[in-house]
C-alpha atoms as a PDB file:
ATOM      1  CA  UNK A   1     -22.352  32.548  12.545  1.00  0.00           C
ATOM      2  CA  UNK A   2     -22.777  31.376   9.139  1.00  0.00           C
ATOM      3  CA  UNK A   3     -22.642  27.518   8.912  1.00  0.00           C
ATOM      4  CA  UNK A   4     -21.075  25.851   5.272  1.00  0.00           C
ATOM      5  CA  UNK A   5     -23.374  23.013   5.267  1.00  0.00           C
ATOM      6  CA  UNK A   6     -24.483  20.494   2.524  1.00  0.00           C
ATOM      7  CA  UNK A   7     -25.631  22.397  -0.062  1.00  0.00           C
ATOM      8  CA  UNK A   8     -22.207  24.649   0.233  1.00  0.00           C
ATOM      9  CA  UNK A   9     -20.203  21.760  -0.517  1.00  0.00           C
ATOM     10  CA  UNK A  10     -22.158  20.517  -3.767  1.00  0.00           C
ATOM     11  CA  UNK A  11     -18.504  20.045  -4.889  1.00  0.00           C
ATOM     12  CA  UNK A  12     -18.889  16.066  -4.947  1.00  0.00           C
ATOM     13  CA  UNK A  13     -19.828  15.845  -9.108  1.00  0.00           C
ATOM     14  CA  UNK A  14     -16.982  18.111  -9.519  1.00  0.00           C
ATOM     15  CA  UNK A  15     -13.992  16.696  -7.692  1.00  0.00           C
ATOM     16  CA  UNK A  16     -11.502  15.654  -9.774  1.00  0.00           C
ATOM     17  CA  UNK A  17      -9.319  12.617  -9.305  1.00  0.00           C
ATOM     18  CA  UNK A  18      -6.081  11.824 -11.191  1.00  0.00           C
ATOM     19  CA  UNK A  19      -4.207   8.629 -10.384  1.00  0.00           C
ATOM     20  CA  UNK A  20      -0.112   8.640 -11.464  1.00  0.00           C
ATOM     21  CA  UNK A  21       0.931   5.275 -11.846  1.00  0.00           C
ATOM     22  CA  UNK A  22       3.984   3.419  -9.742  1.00  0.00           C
ATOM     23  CA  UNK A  23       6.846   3.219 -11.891  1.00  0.00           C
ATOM     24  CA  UNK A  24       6.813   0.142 -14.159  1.00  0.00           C
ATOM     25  CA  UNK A  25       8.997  -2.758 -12.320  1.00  0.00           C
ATOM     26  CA  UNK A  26      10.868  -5.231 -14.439  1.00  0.00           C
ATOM     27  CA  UNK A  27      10.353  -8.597 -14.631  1.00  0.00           C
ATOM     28  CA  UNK A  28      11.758 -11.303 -12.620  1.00  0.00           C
ATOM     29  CA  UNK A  29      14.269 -13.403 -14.123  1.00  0.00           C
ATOM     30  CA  UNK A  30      16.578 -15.346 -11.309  1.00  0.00           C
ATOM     31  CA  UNK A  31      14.069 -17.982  -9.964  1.00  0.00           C
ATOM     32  CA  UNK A  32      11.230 -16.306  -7.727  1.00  0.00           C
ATOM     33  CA  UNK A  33       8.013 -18.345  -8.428  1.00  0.00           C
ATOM     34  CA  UNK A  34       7.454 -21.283  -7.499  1.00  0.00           C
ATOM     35  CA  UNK A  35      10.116 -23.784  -6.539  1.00  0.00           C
ATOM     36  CA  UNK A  36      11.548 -26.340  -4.938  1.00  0.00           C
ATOM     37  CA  UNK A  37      13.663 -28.254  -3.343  1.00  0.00           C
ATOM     38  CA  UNK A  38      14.481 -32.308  -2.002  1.00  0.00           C
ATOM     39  CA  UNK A  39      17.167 -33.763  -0.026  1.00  0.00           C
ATOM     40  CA  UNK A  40      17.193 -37.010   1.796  1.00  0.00           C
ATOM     41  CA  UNK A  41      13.391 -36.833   2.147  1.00  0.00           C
ATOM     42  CA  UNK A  42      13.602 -33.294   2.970  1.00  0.00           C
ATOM     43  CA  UNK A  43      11.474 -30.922   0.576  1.00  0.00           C
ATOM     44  CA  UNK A  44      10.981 -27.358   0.114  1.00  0.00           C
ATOM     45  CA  UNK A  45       8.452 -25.228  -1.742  1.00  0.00           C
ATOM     46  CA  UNK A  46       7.071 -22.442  -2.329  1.00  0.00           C
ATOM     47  CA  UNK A  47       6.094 -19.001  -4.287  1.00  0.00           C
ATOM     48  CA  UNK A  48       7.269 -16.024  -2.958  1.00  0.00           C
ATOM     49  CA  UNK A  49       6.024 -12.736  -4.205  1.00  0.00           C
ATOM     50  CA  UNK A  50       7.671 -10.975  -6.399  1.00  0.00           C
ATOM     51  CA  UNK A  51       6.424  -7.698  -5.177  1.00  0.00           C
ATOM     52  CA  UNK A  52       6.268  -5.577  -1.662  1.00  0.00           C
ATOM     53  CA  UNK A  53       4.283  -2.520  -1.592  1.00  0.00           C
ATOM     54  CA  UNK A  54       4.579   0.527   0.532  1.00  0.00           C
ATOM     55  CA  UNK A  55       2.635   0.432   3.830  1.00  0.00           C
ATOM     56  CA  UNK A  56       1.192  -3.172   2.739  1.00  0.00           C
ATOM     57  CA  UNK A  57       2.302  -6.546   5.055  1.00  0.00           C
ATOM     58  CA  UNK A  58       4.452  -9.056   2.883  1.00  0.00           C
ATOM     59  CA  UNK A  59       4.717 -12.495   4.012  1.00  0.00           C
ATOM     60  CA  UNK A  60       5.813 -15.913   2.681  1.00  0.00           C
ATOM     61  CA  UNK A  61       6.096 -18.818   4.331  1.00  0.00           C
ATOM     62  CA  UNK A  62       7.848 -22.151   2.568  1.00  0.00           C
ATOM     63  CA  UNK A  63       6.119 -25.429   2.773  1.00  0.00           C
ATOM     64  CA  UNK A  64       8.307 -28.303   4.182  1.00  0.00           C
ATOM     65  CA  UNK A  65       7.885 -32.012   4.631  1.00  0.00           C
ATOM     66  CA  UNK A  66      10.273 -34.478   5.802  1.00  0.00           C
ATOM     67  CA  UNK A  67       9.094 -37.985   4.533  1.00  0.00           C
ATOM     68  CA  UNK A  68      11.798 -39.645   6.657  1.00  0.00           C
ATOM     69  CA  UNK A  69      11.417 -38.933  10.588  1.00  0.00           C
ATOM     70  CA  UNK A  70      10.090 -36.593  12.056  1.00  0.00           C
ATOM     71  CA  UNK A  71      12.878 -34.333  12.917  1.00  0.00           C
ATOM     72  CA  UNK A  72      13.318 -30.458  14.163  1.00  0.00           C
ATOM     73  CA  UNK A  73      13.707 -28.440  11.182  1.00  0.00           C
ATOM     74  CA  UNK A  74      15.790 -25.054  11.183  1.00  0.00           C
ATOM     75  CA  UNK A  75      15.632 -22.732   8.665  1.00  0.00           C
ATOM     76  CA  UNK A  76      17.449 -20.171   7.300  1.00  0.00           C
ATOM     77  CA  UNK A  77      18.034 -17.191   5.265  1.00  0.00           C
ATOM     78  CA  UNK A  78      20.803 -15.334   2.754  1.00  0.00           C
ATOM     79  CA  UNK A  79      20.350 -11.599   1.425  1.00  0.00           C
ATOM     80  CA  UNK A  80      17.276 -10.591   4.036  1.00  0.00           C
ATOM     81  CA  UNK A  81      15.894  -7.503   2.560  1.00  0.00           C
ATOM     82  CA  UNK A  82      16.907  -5.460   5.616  1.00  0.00           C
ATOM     83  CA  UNK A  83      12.949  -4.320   6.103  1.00  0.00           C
ATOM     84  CA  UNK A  84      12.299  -7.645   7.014  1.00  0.00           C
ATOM     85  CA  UNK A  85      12.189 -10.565   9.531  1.00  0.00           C
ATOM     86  CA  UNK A  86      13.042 -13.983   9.343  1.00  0.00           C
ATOM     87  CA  UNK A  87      11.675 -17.040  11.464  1.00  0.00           C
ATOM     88  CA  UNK A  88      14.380 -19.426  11.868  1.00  0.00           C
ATOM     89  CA  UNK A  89      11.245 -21.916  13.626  1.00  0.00           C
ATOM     90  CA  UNK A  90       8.887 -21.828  10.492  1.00  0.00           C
ATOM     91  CA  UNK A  91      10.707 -19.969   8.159  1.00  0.00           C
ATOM     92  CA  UNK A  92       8.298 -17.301   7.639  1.00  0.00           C
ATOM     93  CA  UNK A  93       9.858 -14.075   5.377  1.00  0.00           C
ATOM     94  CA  UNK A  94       7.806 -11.181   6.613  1.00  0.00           C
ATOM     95  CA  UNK A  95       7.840  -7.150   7.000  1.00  0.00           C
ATOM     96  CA  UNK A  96       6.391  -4.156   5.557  1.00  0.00           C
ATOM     97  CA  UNK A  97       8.518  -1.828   3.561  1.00  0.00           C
ATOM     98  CA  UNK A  98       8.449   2.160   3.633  1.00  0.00           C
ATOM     99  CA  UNK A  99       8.588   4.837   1.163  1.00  0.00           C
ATOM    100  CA  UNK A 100      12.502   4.527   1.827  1.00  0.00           C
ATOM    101  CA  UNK A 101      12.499   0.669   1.044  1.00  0.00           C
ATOM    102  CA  UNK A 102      11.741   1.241  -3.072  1.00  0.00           C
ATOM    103  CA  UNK A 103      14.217  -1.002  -4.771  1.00  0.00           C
ATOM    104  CA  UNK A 104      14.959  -4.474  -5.463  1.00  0.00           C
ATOM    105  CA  UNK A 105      16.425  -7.125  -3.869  1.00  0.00           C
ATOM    106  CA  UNK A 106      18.422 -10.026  -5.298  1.00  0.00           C
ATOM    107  CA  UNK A 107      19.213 -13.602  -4.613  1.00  0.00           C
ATOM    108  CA  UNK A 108      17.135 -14.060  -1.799  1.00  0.00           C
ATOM    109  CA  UNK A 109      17.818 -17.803  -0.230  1.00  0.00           C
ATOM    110  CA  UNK A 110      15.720 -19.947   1.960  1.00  0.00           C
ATOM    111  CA  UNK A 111      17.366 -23.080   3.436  1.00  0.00           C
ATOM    112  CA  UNK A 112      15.684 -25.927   5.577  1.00  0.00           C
ATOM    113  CA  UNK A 113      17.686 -28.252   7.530  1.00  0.00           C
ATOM    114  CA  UNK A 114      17.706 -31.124   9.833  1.00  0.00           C
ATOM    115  CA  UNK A 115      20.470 -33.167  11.397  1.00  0.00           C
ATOM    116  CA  UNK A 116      20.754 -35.344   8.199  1.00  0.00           C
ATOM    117  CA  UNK A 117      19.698 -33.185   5.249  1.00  0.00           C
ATOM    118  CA  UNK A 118      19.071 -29.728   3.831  1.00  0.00           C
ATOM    119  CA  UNK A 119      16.766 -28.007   1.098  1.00  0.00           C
ATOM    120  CA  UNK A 120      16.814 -24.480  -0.064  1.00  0.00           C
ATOM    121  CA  UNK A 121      14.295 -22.434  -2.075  1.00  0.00           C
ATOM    122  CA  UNK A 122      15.653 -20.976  -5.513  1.00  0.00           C
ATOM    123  CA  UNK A 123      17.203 -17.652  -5.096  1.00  0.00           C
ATOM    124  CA  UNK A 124      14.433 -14.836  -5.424  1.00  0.00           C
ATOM    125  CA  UNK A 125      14.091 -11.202  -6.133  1.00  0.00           C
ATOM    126  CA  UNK A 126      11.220  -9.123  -4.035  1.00  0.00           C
ATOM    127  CA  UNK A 127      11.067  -5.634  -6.010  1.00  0.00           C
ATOM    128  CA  UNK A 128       9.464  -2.656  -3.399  1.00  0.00           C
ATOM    129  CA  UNK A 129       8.023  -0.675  -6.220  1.00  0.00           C
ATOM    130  CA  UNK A 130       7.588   3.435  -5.938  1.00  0.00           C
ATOM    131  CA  UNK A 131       4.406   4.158  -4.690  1.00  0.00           C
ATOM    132  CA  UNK A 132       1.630   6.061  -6.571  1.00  0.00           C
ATOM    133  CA  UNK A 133       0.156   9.113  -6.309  1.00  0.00           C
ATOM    134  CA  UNK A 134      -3.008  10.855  -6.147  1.00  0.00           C
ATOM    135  CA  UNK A 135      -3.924  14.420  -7.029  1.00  0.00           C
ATOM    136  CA  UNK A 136      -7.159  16.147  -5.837  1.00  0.00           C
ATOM    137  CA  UNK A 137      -9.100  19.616  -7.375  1.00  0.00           C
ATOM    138  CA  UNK A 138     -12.627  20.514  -6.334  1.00  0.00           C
ATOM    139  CA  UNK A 139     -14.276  23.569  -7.266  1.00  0.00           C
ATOM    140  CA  UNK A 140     -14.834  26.261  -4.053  1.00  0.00           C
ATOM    141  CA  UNK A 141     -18.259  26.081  -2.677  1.00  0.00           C
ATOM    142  CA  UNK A 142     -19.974  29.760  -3.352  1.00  0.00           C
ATOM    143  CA  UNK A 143     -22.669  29.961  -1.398  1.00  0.00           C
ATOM    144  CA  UNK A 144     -23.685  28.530   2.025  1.00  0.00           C
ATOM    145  CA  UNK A 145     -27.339  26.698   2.604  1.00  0.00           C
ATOM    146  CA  UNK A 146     -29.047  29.419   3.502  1.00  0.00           C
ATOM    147  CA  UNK A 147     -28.411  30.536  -0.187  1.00  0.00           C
ATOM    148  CA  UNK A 148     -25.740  33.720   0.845  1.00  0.00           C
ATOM    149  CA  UNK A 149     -22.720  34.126  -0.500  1.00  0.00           C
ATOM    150  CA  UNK A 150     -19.549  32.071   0.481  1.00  0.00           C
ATOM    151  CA  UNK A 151     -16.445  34.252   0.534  1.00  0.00           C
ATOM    152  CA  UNK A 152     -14.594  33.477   3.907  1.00  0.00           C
ATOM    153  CA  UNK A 153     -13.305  29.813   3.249  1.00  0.00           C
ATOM    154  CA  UNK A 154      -9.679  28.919   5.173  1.00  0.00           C
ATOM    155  CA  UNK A 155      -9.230  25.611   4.275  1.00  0.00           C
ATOM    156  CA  UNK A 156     -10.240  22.124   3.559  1.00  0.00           C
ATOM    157  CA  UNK A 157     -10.752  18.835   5.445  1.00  0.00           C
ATOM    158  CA  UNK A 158      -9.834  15.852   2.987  1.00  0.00           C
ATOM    159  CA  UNK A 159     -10.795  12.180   4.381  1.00  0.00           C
ATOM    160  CA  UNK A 160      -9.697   9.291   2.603  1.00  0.00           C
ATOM    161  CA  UNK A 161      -9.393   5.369   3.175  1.00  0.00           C
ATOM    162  CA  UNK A 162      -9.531   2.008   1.060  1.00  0.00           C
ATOM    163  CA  UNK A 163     -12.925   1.636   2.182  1.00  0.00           C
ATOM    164  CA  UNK A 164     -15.640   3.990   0.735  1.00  0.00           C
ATOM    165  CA  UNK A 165     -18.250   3.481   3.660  1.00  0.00           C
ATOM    166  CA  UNK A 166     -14.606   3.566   6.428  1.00  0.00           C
ATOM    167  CA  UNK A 167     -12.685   6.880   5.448  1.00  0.00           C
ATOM    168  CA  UNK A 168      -9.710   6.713   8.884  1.00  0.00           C
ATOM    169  CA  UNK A 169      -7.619   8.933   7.186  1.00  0.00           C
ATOM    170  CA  UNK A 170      -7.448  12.291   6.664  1.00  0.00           C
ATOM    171  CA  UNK A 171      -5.582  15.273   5.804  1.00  0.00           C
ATOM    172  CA  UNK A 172      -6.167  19.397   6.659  1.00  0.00           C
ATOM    173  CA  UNK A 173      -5.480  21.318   4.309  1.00  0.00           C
ATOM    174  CA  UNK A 174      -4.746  25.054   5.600  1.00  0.00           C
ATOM    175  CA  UNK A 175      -5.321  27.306   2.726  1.00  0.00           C
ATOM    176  CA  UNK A 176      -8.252  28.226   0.211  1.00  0.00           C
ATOM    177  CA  UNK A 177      -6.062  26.451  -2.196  1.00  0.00           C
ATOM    178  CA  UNK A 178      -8.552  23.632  -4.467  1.00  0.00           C
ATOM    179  CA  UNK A 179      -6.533  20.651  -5.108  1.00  0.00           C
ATOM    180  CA  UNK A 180      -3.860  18.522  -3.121  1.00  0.00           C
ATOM    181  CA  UNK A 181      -1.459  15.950  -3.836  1.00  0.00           C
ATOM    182  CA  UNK A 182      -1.361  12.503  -1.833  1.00  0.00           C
ATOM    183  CA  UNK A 183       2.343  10.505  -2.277  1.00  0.00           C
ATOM    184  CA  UNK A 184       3.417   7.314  -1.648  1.00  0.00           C
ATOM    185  CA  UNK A 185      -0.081   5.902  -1.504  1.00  0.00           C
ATOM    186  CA  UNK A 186       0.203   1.897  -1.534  1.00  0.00           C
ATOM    187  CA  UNK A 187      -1.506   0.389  -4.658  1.00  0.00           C
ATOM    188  CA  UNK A 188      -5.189  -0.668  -4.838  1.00  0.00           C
ATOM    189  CA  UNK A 189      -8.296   1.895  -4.924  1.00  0.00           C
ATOM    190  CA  UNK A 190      -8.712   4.841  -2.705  1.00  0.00           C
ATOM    191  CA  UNK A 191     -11.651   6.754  -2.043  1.00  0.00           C
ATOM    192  CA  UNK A 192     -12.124  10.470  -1.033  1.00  0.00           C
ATOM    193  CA  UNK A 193     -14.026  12.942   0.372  1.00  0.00           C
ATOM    194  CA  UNK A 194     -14.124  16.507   1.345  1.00  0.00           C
ATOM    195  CA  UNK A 195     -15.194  19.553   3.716  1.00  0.00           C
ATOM    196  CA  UNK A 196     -14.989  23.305   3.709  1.00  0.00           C
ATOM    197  CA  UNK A 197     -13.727  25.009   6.977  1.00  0.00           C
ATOM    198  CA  UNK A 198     -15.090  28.799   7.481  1.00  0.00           C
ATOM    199  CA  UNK A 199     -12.966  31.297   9.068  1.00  0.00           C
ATOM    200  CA  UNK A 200     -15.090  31.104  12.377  1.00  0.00           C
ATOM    201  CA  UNK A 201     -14.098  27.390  12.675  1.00  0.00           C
ATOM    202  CA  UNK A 202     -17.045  25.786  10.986  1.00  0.00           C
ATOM    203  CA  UNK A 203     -16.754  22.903   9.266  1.00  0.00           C
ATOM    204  CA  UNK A 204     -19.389  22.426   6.336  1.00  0.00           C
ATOM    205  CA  UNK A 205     -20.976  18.471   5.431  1.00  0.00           C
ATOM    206  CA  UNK A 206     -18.556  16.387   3.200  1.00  0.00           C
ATOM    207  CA  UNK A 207     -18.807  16.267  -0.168  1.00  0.00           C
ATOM    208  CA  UNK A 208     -20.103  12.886  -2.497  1.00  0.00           C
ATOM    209  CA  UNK A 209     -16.998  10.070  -2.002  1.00  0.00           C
ATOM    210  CA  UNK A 210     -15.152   9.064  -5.100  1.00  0.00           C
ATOM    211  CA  UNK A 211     -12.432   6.929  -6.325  1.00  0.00           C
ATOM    212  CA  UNK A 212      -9.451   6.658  -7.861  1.00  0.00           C
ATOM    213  CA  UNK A 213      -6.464   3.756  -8.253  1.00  0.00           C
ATOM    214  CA  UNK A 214      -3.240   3.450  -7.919  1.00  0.00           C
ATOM    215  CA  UNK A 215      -1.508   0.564  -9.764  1.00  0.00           C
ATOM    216  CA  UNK A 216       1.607  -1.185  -9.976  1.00  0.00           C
ATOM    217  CA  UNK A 217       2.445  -2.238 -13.560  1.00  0.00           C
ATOM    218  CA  UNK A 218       2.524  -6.073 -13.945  1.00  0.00           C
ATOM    219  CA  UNK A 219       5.710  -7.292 -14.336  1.00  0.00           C
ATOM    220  CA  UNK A 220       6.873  -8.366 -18.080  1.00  0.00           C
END
């Protein structure tokens, strides 16, 4: 049995990366940022982000005070993106959106009350931007380590994470074919590696890592 090994897979120089940007989101014009808001000694602040990625945690929580009494303070919320949850105890705006989220949400309200006052946040937008994507091509390894000739590749093992040294993920690819296409990846950088799979099961060493990033345009 012929083993694809290191030297087979001396792919790693070679491996392309190309990184499609998110589509550009527009800028934020009906209050998100920071703001605030006072009632009878009751304030409420904040800055809510503007943006929620795909796959990434999103949470906000508004800063209260009561300069009164100490009192129990409810809170509240109008227009809930529906991927989200609400904390009507601390008022905590929190989820993580999916691929099927992408959109944006308008005039997004966060009240506080007590028994003798209430405060509410400026209405906010949180945009869920498309998610980028990231295609892959590598050149076929040609020979194995022993220095023969490579002919009887069957596919590809691709491992991939946001840590270069941690790659959890991966992806099989069943097919001599030399590139693949990763959607909906969640902005930031992503790094990749890859392994040759003979058609007697073996799978070879992976290749060098590399990197490439996906990006949400800054809002404008």
């Amino acid at each position: 049995m012929r083993e694809i090994g290191a030297q087979a897979l001396s792919i790693g120089g070679r491996l392309l990366c190309v990184a499609a940007l998110a589509v550009a989101v527009g800028c934020n014009g009906d209050g998100s940022g920071s703001s605030a808001s006072t009632s009878a000694g009751l304030s409420l602040s904040g800055s809510p982000a503007a943006q929620a990625y795909i796959g990434q945690a999103y949470a906000f929580t508004p800063v209260v005070k009561d300069s009164t009494t100490p009192a129990t303070v409810g809170f509240s919320i109008q227009n809930m993106p529906h991927w989200a949850s609400f904390s009507t105890s601390t008022g905590q705006l929190s989820g993580t959106p999916s691929s099927t989220d992408v959109g944006t949400y308008h005039d997004i309200v966060i009240s506080a009350s007590t028994a003798a006052a209430q405060a509410s946040l400026a209405p906010f937008t949180i945009t869920v931007p498309q998610a980028g994507s990231i295609t892959l091509s590598w050149q076929a390894p040609t020979t194995n380590t022993d220095g023969s000739a490579q002919a009887d590749v069957t596919g590809y093992t691709i491992q991939y994470g946001t840590i270069a040294s941690l790659l959890t993920q991966s992806v099989t690819v069943d097919n001599p074919t030399t590139s693949y296409t990763f959607d909906n990846l969640a902005a930031g950088v992503w790094y990749f590696a890859i392994s040759a799979t003979s058609s007697a099961g073996v799978q070879g060493a992976l290749s060098d890592t590399v990197s490439a990033t996906v990006t949400s345009p800054a809002a404008g």
